[in-house]
N, C-alpha and C. Protein backbone atom coordinates (compact mmCIF):
# COMPACT_ATOMS: atom_id res chain seq x y z
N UNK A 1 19.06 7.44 3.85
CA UNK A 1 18.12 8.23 3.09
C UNK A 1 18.68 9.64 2.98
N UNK A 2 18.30 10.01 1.90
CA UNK A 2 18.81 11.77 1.51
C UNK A 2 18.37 12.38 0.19
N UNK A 3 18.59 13.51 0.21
CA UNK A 3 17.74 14.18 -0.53
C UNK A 3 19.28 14.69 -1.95
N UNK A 4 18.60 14.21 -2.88
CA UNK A 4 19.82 14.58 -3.94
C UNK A 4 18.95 15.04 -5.05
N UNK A 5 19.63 15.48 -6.71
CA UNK A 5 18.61 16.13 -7.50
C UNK A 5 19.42 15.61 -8.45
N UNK A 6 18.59 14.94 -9.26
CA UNK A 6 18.38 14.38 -10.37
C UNK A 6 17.68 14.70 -11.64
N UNK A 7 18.55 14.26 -12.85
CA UNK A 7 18.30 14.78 -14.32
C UNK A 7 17.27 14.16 -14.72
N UNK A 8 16.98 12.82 -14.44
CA UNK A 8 15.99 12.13 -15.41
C UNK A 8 15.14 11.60 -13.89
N UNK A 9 14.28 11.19 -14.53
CA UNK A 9 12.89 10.85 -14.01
C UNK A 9 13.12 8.89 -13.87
N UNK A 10 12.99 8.06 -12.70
CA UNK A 10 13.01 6.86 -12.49
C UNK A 10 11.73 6.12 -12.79
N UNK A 11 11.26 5.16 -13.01
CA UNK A 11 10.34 5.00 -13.56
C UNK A 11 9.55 4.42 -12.43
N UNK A 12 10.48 4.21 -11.13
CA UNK A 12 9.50 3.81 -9.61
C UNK A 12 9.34 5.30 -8.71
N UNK A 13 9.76 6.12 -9.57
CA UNK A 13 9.74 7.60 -8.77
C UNK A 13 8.17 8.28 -8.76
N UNK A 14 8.05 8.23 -7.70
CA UNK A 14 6.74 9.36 -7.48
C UNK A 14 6.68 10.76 -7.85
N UNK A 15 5.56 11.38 -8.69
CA UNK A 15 6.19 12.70 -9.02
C UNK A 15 4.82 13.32 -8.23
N UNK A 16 4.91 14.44 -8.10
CA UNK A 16 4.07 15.35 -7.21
C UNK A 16 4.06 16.84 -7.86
N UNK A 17 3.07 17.54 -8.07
CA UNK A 17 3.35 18.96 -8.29
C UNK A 17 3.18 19.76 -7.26
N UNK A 18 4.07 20.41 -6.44
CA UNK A 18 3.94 21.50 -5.56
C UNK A 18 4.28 22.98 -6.00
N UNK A 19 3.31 24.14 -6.06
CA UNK A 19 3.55 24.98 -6.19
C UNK A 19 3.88 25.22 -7.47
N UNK A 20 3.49 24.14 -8.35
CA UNK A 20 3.98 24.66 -10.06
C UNK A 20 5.26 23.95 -10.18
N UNK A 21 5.97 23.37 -9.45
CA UNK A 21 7.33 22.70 -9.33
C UNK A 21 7.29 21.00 -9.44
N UNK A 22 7.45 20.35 -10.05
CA UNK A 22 7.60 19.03 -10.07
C UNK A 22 8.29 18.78 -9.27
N UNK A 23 8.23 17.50 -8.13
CA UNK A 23 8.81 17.01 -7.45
C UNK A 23 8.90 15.12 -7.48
N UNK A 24 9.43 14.76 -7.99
CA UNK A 24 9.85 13.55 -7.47
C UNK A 24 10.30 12.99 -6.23
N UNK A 25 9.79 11.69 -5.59
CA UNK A 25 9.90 11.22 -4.72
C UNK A 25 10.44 9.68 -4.84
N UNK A 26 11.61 8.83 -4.19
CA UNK A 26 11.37 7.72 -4.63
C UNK A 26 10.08 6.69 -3.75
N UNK A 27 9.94 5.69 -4.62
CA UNK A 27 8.96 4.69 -3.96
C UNK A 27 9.09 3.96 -2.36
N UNK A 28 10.57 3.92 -2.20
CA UNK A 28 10.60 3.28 -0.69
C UNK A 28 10.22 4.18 0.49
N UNK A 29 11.04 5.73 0.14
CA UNK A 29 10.51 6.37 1.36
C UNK A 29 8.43 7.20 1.14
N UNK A 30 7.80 6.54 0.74
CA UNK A 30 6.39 6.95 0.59
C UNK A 30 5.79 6.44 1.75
N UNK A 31 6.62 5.40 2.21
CA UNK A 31 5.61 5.07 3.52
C UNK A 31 5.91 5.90 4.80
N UNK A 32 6.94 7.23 4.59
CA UNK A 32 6.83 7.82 5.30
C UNK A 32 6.36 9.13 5.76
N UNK A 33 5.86 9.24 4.78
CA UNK A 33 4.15 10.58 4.38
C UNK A 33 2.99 9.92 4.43
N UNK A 34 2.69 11.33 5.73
CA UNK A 34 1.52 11.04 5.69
C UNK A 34 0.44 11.75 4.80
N UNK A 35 -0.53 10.94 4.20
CA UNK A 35 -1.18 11.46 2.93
C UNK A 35 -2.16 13.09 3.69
N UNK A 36 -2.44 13.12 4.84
CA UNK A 36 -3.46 14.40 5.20
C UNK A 36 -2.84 15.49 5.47
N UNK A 37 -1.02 15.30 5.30
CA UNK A 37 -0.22 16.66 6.27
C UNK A 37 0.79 16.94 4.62
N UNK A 38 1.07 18.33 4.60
CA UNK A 38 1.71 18.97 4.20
C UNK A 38 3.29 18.35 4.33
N UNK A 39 4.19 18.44 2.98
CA UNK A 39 5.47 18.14 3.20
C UNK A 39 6.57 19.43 3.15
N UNK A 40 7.29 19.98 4.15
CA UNK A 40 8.02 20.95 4.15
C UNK A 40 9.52 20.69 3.56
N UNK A 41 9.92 21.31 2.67
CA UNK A 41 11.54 20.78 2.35
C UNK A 41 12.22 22.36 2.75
N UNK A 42 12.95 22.91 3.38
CA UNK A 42 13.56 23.57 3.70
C UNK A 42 15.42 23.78 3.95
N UNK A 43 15.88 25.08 3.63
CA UNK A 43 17.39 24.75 4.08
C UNK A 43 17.63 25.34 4.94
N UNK A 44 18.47 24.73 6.05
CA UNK A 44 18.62 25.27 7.21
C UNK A 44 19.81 25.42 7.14
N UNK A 45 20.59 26.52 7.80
CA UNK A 45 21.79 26.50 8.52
C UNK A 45 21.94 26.54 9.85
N UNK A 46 22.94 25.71 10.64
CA UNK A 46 22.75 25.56 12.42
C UNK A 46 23.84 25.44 12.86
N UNK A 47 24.56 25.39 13.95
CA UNK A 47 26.41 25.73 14.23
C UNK A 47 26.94 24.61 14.10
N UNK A 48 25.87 23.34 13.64
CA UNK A 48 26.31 21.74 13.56
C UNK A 48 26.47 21.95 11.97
N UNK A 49 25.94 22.51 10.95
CA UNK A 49 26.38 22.37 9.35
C UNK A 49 25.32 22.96 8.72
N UNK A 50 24.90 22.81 7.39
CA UNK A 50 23.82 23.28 6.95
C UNK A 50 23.12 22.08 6.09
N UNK A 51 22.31 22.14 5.65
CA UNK A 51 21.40 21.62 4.67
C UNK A 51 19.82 21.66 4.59
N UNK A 52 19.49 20.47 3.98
CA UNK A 52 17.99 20.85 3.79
C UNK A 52 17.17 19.24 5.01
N UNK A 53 16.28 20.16 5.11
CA UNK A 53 15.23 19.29 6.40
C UNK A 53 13.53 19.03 5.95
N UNK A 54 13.73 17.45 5.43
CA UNK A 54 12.15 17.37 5.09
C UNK A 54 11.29 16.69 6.11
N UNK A 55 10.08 17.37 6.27
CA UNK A 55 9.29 17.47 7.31
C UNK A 55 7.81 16.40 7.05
N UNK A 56 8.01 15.21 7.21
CA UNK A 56 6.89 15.34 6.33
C UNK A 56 5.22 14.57 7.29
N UNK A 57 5.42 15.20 8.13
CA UNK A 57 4.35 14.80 9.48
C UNK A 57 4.48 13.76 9.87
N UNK A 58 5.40 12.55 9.59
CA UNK A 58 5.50 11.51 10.17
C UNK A 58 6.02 11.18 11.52
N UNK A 59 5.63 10.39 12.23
CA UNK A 59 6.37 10.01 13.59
C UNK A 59 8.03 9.28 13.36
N UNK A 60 9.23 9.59 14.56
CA UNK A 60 10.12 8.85 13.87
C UNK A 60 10.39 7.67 14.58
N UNK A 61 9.06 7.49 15.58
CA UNK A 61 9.40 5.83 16.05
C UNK A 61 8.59 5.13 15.33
């Protein structure tokens, strides 16, 4: 799983508006939001590499 950005819109893609921003999601990872918590997408940098970290209240067991 990973987070990449895309031109066109999938037709199993979840779209979401946050903040005035369209967001697409695909359909397999939905079962891993939870519908009552906030989803954070953020970029981090750390002395292991950088990128972005989505948060999205789920447990990871």
């Amino acid at each position: 799983m990973g987070l990449a950005l895309d031109e066109s819109e999938n037709t199993s893609d979840i779209k979401v508006i946050a903040n005035d921003i369209p967001v697409l999601y695909d359909n397999d990872i939905a079962r891993f939001f939870v519908s009552d918590t906030a989803i954070t997408i953020d970029f981090v940098e750390t002395p292991y590499g950088a990128g972005f970290v989505v948060d999205t209240g789920a447990s990871c067991s």
